[in-house]
PDB file of N, CA and C in Angstrom:
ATOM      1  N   UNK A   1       5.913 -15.470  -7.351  1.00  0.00           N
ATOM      2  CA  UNK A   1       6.776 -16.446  -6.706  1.00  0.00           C
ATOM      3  C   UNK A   1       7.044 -15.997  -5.299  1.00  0.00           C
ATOM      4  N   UNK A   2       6.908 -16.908  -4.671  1.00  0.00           N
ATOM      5  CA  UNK A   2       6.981 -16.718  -2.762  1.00  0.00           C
ATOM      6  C   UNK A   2       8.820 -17.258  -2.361  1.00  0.00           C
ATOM      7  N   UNK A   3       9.152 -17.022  -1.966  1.00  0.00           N
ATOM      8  CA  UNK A   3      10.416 -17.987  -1.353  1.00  0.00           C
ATOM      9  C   UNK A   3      10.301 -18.073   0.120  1.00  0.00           C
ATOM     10  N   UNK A   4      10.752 -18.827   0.885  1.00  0.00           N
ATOM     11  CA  UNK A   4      10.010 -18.985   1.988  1.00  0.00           C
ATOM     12  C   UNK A   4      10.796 -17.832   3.196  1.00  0.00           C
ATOM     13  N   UNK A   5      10.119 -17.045   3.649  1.00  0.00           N
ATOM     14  CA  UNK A   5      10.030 -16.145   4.884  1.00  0.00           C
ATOM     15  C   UNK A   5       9.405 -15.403   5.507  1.00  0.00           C
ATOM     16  N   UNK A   6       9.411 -14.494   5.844  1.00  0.00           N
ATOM     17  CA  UNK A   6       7.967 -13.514   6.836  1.00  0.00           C
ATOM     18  C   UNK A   6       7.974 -12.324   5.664  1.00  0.00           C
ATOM     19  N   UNK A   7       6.304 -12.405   5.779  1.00  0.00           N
ATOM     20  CA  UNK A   7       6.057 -11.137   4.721  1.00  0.00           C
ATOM     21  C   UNK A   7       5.632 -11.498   3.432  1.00  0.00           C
ATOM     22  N   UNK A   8       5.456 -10.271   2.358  1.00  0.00           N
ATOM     23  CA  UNK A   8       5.397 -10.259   1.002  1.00  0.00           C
ATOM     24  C   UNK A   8       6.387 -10.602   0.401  1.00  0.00           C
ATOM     25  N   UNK A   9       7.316 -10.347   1.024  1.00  0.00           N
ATOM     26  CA  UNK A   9       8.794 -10.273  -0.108  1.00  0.00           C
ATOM     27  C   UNK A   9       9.882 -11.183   1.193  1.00  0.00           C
ATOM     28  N   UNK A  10      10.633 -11.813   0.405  1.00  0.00           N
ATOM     29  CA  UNK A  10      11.969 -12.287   1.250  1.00  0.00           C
ATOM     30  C   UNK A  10      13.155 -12.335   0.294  1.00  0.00           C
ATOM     31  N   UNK A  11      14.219 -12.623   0.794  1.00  0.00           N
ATOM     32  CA  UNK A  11      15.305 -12.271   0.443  1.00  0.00           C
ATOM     33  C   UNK A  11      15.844 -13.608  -0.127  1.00  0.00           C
ATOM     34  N   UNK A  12      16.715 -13.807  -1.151  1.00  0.00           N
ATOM     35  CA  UNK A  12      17.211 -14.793  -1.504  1.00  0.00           C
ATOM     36  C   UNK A  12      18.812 -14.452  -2.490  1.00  0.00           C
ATOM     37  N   UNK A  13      19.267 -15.381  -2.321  1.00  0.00           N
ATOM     38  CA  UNK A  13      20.555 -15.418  -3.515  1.00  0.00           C
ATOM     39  C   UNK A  13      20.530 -15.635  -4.573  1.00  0.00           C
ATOM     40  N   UNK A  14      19.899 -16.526  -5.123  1.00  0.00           N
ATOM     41  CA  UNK A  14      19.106 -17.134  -6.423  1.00  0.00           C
ATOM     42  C   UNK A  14      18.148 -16.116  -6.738  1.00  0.00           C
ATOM     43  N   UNK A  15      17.406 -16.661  -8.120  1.00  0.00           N
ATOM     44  CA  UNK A  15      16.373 -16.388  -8.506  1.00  0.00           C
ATOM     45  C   UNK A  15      16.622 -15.240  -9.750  1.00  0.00           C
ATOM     46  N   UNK A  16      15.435 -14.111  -9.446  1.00  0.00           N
ATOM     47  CA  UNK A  16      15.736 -13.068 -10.977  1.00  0.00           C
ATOM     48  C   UNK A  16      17.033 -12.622 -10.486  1.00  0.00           C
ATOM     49  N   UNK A  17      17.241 -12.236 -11.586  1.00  0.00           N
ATOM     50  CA  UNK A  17      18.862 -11.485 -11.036  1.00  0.00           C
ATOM     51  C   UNK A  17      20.023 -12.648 -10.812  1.00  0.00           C
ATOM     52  N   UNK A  18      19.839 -13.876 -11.172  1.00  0.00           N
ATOM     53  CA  UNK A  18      20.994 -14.402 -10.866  1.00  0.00           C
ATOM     54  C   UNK A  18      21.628 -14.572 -10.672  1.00  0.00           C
ATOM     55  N   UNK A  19      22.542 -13.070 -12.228  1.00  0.00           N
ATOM     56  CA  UNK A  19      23.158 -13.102 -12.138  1.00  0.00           C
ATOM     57  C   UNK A  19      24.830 -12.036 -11.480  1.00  0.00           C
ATOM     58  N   UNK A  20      23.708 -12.079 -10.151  1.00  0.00           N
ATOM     59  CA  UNK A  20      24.266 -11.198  -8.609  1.00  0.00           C
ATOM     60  C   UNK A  20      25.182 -12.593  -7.931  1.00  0.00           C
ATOM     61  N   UNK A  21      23.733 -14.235  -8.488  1.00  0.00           N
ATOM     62  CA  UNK A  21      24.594 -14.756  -7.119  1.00  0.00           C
ATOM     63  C   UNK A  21      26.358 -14.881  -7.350  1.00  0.00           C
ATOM     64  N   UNK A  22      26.626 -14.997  -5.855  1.00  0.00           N
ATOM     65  CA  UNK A  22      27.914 -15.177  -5.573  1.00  0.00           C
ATOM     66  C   UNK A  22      28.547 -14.128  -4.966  1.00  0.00           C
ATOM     67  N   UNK A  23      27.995 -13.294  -5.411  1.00  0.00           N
ATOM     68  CA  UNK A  23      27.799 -11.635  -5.197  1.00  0.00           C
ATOM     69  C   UNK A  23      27.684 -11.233  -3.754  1.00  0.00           C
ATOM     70  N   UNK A  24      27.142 -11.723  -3.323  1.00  0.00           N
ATOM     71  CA  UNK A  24      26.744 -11.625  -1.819  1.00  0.00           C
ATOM     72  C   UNK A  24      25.748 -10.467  -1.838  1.00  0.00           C
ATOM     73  N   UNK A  25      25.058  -9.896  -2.755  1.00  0.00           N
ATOM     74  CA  UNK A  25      23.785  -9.133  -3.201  1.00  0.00           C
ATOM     75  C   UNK A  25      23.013 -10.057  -2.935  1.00  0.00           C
ATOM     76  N   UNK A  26      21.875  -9.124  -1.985  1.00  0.00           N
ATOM     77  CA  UNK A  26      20.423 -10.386  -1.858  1.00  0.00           C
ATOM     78  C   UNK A  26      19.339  -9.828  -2.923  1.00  0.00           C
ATOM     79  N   UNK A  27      18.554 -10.749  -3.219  1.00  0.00           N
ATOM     80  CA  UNK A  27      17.508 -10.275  -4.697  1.00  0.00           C
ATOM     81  C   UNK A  27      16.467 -10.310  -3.736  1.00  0.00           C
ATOM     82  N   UNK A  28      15.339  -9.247  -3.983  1.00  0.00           N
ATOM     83  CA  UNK A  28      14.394  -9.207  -3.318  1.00  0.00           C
ATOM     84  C   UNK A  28      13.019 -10.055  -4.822  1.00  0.00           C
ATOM     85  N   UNK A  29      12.329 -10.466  -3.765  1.00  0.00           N
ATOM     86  CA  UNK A  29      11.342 -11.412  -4.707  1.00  0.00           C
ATOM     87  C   UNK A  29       9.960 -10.778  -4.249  1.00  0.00           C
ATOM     88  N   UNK A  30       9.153 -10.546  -5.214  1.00  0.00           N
ATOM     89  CA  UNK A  30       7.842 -10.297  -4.595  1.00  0.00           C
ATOM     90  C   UNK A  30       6.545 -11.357  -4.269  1.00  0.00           C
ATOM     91  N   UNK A  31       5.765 -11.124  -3.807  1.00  0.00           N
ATOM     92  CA  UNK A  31       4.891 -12.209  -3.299  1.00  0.00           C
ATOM     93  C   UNK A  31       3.554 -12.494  -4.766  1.00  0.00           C
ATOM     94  N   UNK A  32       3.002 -12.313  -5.652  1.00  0.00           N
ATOM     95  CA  UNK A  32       2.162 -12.353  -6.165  1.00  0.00           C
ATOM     96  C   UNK A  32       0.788 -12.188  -5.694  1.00  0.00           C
ATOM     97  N   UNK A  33       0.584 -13.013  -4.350  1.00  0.00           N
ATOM     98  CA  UNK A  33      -0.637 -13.339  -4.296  1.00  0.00           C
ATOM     99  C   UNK A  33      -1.525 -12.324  -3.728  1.00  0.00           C
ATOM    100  N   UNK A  34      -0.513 -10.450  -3.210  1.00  0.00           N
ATOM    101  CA  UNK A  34      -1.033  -9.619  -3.004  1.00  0.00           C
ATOM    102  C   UNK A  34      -1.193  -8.730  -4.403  1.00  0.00           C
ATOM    103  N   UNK A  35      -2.456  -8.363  -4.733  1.00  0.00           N
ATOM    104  CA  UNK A  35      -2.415  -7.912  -6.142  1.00  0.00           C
ATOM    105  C   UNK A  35      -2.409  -5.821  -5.769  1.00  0.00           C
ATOM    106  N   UNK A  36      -2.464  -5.823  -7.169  1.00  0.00           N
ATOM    107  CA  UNK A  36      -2.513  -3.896  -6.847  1.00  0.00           C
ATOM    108  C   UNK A  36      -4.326  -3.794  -6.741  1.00  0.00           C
ATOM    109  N   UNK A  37      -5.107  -4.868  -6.386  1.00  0.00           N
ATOM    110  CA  UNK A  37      -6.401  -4.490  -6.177  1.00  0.00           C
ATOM    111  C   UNK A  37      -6.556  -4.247  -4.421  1.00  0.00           C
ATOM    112  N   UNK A  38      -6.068  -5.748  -3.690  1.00  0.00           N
ATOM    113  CA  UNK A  38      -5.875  -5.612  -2.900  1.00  0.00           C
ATOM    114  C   UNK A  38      -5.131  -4.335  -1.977  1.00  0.00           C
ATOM    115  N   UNK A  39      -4.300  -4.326  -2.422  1.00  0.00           N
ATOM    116  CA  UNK A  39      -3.564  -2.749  -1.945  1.00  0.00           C
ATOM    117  C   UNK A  39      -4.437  -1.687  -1.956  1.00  0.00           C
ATOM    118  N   UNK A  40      -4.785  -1.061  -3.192  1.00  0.00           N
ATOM    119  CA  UNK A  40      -5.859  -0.229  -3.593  1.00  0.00           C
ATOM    120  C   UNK A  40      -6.713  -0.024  -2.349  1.00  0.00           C
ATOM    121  N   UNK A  41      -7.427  -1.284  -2.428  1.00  0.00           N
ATOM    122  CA  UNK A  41      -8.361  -1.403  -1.610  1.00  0.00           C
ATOM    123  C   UNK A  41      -7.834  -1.021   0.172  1.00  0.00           C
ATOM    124  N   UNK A  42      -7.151  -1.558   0.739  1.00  0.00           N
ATOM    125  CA  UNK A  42      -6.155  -1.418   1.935  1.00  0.00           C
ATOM    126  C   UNK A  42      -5.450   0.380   1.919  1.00  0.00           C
ATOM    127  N   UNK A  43      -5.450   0.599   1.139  1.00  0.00           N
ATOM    128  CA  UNK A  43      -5.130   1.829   0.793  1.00  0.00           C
ATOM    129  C   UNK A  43      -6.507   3.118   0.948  1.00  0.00           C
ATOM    130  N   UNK A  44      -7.155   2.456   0.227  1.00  0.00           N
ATOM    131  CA  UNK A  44      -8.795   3.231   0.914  1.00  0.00           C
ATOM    132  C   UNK A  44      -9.099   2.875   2.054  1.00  0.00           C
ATOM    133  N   UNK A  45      -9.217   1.944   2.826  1.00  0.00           N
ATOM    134  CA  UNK A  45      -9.822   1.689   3.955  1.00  0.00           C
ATOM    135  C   UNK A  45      -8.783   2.369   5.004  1.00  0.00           C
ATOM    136  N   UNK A  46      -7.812   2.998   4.682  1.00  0.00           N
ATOM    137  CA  UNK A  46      -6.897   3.284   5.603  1.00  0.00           C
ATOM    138  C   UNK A  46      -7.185   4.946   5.689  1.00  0.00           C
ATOM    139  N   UNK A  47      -7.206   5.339   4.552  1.00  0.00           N
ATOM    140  CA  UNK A  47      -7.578   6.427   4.174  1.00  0.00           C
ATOM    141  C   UNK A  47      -8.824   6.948   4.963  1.00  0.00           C
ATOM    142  N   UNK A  48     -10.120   6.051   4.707  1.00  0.00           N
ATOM    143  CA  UNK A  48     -11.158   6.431   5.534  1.00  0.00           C
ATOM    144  C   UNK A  48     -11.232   6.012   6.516  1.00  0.00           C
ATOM    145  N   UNK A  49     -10.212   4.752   7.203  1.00  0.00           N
ATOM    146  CA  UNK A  49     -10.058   5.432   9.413  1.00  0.00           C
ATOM    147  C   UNK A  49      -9.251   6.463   9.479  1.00  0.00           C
ATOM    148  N   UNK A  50      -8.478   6.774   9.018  1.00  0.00           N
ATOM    149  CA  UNK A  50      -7.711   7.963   9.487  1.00  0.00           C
ATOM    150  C   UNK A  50      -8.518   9.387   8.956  1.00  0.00           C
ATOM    151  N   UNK A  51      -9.282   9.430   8.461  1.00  0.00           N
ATOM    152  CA  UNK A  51     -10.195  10.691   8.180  1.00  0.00           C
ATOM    153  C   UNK A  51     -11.146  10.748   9.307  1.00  0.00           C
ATOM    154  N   UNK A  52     -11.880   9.270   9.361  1.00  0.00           N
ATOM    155  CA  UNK A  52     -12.982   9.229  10.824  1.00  0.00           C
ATOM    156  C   UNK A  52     -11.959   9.445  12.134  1.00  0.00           C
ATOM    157  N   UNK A  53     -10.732   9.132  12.331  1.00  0.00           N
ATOM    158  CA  UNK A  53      -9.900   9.359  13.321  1.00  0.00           C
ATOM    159  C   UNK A  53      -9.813  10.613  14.039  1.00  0.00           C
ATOM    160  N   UNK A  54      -9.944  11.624  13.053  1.00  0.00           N
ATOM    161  CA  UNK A  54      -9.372  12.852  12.429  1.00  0.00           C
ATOM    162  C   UNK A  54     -11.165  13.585  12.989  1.00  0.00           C
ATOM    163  N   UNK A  55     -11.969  12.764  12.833  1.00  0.00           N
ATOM    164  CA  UNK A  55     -13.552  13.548  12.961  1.00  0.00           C
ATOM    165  C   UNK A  55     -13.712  14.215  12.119  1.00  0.00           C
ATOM    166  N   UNK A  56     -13.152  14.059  10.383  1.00  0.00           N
ATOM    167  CA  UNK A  56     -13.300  15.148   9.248  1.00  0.00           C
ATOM    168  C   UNK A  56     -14.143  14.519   8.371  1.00  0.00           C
ATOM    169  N   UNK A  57     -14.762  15.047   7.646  1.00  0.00           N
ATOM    170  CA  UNK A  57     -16.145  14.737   6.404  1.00  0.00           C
ATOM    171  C   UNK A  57     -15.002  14.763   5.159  1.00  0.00           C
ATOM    172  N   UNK A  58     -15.660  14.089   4.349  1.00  0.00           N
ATOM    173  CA  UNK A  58     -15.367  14.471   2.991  1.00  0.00           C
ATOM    174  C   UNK A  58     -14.721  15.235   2.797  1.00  0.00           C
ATOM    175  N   UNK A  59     -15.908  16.279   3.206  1.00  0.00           N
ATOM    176  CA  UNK A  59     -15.969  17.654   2.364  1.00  0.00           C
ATOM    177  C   UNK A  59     -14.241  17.926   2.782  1.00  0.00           C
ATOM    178  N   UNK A  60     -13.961  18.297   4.518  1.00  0.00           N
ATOM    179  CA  UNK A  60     -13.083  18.169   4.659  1.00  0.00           C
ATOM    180  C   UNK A  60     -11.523  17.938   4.256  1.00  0.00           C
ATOM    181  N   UNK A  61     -11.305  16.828   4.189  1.00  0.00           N
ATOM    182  CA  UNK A  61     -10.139  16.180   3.309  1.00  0.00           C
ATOM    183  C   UNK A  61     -10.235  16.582   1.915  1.00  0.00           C
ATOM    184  N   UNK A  62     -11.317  16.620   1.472  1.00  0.00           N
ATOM    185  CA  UNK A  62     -11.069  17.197  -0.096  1.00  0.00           C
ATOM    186  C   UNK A  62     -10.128  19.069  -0.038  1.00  0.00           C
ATOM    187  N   UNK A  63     -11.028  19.581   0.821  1.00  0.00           N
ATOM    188  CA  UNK A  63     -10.444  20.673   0.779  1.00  0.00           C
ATOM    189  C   UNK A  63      -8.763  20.956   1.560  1.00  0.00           C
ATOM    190  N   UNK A  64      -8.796  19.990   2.790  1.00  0.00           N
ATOM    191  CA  UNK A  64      -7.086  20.043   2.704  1.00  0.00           C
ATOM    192  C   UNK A  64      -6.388  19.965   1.576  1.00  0.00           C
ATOM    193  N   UNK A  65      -6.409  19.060   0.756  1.00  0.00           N
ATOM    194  CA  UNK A  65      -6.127  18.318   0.379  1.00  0.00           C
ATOM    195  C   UNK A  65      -5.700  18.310  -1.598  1.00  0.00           C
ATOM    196  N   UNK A  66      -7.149  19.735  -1.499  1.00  0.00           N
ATOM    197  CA  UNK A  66      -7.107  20.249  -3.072  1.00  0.00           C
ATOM    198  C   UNK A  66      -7.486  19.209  -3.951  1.00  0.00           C
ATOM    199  N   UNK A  67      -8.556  18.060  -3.527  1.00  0.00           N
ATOM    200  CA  UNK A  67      -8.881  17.175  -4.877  1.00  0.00           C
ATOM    201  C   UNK A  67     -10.344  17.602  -4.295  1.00  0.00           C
ATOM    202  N   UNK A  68     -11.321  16.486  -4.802  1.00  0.00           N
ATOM    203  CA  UNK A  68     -12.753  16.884  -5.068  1.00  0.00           C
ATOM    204  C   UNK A  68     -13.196  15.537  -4.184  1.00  0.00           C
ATOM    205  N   UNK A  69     -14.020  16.373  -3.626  1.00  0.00           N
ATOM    206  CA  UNK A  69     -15.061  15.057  -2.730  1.00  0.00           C
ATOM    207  C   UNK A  69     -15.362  14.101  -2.747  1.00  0.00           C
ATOM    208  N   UNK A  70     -15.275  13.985  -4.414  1.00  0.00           N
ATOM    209  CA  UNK A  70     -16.304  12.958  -5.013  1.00  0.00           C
ATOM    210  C   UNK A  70     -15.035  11.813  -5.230  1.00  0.00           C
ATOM    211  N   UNK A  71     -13.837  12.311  -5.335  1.00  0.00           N
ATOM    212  CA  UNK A  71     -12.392  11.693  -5.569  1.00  0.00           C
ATOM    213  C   UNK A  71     -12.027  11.128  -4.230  1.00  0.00           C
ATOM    214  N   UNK A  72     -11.975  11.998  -3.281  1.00  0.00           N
ATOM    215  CA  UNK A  72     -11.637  11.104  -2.045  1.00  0.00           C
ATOM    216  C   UNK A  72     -12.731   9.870  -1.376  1.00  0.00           C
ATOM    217  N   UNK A  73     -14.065  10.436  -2.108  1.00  0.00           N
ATOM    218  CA  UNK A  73     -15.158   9.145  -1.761  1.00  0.00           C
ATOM    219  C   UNK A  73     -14.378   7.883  -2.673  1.00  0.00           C
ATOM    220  N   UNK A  74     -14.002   7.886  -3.959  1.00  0.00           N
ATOM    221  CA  UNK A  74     -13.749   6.964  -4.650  1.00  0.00           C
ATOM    222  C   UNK A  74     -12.607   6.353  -4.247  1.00  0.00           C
ATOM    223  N   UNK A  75     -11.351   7.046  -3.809  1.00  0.00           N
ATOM    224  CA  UNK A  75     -10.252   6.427  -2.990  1.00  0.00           C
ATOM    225  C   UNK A  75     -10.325   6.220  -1.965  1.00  0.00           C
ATOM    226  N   UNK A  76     -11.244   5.873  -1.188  1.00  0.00           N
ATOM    227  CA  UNK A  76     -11.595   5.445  -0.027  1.00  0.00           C
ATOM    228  C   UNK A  76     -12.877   4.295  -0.399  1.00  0.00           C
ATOM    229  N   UNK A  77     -13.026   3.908  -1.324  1.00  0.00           N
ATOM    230  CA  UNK A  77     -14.275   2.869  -1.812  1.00  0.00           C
ATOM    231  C   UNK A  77     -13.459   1.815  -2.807  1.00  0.00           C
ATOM    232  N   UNK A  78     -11.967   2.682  -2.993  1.00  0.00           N
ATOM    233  CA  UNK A  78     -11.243   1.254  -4.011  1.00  0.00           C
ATOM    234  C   UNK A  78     -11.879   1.761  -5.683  1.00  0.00           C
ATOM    235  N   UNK A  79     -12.502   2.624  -5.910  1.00  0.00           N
ATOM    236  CA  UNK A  79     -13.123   2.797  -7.144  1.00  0.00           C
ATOM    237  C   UNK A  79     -11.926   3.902  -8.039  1.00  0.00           C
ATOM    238  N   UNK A  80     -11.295   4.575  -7.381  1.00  0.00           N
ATOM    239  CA  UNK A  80     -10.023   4.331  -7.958  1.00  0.00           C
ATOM    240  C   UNK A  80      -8.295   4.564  -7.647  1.00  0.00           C
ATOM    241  N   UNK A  81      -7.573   4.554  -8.381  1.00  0.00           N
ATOM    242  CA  UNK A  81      -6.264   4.085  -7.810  1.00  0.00           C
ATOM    243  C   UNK A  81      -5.785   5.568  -6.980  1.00  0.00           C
ATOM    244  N   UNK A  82      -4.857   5.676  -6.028  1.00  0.00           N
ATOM    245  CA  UNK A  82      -4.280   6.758  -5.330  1.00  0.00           C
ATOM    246  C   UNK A  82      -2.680   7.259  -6.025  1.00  0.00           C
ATOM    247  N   UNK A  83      -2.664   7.767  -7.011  1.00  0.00           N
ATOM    248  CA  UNK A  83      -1.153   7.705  -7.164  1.00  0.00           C
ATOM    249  C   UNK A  83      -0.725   8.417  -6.203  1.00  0.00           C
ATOM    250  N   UNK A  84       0.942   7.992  -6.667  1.00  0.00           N
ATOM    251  CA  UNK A  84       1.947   8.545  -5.510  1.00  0.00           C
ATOM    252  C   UNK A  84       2.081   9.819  -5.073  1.00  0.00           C
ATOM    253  N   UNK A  85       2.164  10.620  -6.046  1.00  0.00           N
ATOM    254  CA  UNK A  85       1.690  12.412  -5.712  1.00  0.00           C
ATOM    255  C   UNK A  85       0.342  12.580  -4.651  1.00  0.00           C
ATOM    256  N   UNK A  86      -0.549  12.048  -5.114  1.00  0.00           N
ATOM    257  CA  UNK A  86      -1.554  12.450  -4.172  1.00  0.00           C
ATOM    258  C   UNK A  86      -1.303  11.512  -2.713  1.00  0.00           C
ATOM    259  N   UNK A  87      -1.056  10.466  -3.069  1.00  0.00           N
ATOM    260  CA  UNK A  87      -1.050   9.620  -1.605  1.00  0.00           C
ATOM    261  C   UNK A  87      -0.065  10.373  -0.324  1.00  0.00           C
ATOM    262  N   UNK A  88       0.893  10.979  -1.459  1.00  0.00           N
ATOM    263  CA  UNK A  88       1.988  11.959  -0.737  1.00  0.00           C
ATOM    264  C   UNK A  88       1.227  13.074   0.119  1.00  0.00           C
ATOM    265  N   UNK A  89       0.458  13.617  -0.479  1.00  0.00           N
ATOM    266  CA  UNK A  89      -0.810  14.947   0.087  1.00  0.00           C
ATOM    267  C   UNK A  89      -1.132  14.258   0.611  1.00  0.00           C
ATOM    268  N   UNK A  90      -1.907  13.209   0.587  1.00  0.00           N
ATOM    269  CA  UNK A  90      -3.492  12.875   1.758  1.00  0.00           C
ATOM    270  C   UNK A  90      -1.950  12.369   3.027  1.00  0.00           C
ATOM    271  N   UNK A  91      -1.138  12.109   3.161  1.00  0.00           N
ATOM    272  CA  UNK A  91      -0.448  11.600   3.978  1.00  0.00           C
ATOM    273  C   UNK A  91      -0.002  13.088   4.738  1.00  0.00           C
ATOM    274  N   UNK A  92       0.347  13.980   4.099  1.00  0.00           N
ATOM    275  CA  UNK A  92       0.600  15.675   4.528  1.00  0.00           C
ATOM    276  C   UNK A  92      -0.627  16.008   5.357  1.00  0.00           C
ATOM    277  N   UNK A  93      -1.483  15.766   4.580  1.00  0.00           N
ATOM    278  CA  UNK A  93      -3.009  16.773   4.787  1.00  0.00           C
ATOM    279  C   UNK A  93      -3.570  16.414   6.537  1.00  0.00           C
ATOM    280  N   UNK A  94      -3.581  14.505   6.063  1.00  0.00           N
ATOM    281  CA  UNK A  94      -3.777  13.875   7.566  1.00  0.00           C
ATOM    282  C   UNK A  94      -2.997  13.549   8.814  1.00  0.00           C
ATOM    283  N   UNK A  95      -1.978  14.023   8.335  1.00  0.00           N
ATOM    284  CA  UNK A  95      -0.502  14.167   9.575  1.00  0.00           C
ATOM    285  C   UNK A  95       0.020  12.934   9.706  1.00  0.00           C
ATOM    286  N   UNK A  96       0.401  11.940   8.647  1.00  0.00           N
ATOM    287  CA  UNK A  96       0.698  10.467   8.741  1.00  0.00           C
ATOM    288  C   UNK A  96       1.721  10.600   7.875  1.00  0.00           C
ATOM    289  N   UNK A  97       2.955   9.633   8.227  1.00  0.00           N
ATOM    290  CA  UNK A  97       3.649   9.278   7.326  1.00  0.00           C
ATOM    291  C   UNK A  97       3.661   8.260   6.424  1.00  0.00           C
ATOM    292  N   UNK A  98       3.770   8.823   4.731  1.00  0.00           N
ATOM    293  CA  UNK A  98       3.126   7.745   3.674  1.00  0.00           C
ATOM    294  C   UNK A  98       3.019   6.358   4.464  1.00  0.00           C
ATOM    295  N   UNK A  99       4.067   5.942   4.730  1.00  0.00           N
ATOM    296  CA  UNK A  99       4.001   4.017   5.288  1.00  0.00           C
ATOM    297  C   UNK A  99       2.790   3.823   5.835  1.00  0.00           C
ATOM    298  N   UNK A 100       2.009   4.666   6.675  1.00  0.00           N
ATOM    299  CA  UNK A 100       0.524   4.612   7.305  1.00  0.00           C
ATOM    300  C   UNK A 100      -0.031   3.815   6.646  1.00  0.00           C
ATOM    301  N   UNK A 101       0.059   4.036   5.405  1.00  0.00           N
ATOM    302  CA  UNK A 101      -1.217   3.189   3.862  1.00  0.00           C
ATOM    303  C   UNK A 101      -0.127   2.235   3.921  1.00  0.00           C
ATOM    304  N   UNK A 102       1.043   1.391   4.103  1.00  0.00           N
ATOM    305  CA  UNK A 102       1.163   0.281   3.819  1.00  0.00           C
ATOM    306  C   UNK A 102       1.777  -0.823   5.089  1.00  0.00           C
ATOM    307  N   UNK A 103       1.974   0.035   6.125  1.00  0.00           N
ATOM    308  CA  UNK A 103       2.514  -0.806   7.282  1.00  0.00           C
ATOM    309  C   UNK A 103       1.798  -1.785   7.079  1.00  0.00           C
ATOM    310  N   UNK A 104       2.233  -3.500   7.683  1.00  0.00           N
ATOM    311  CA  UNK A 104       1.665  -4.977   7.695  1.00  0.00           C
ATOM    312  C   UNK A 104       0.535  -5.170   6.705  1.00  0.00           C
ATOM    313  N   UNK A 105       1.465  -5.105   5.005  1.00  0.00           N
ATOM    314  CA  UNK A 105       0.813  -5.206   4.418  1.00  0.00           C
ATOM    315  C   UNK A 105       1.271  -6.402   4.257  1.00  0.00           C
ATOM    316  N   UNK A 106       2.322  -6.891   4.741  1.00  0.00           N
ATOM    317  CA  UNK A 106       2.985  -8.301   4.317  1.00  0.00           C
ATOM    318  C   UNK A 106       1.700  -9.394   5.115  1.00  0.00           C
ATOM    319  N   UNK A 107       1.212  -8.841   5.948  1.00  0.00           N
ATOM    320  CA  UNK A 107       0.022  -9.915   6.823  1.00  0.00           C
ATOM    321  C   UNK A 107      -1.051  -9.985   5.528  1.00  0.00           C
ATOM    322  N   UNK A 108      -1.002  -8.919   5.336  1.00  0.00           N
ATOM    323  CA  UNK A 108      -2.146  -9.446   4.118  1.00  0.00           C
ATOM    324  C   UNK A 108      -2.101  -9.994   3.293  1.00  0.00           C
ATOM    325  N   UNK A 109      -0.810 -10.180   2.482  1.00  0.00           N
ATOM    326  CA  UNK A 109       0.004 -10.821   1.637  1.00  0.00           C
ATOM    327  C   UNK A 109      -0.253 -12.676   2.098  1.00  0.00           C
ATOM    328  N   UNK A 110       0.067 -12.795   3.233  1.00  0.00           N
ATOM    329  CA  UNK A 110       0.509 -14.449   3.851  1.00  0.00           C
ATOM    330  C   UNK A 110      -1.357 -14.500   4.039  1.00  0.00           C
ATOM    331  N   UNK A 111      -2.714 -13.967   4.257  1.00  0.00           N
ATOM    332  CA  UNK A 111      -3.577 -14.319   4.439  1.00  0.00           C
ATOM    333  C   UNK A 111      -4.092 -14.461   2.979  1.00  0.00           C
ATOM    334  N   UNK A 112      -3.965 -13.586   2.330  1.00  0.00           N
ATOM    335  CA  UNK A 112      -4.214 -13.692   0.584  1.00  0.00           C
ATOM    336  C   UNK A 112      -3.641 -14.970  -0.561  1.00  0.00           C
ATOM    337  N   UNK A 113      -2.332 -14.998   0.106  1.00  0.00           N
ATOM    338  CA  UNK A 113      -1.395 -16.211  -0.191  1.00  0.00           C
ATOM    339  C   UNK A 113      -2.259 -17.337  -0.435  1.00  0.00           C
ATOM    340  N   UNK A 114      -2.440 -18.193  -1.914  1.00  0.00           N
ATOM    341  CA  UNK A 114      -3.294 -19.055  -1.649  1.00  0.00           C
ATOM    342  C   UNK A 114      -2.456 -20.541  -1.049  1.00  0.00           C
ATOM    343  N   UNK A 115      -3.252 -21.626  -0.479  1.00  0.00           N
ATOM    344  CA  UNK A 115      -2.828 -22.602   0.330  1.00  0.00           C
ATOM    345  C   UNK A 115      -2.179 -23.684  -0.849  1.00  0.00           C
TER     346      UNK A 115
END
């Protein structure tokens, strides 16, 4: 469910949580139409500019980083998910703060958004 404003998420009085309204508590709503594939994916591709940024190989980042080569090829290809512990490291390892992997993800959200 979308409610109408800028981004993935907007703010409303209504909705889950109801029973806040009156409350003057705002309920945050999420967007649907960005899935955890999409992310994933946005999440690798971010991963591998900021490694090419960086001028580091693989091999590289694996070894900051303490996972295996073959793991950071796959989180950087979307083949598989980054949990939060590690996303925490590769964000240490590459000198970025976590948000790096999700700043204007809400743009992707409103382009994904179907019409």
């Amino acid at each position: 469910m979308f409610i109408a404003g800028s981004g993935a998420a907007a703010y409303s009085r209504a909705g889950p949580g109801a029973g806040l309204a009156g409350s003057g508590v705002r309920v945050r709503i999420w967007n649907d139409a960005l899935t955890n594939e999409h992310i994933t994916r946005e999440i690798g591709r971010r991963l591998a500019q900021r490694r090419r940024d960086l001028d580091l190989s693989l091999a590289d980042v694996a070894a900051r980083c303490g996972v295996s080569l073959q793991q950071v090829h796959k989180y950087e290809r979307a083949q598989s998910t980054v949990s939060a512990p590690m996303l925490y490291r590769l964000s240490r390892c590459l000198g970025v703060p976590i948000s790096y992997f999700f700043v204007e993800l809400d743009t992707l959200a409103e382009i994904a958004e179907p019409a």
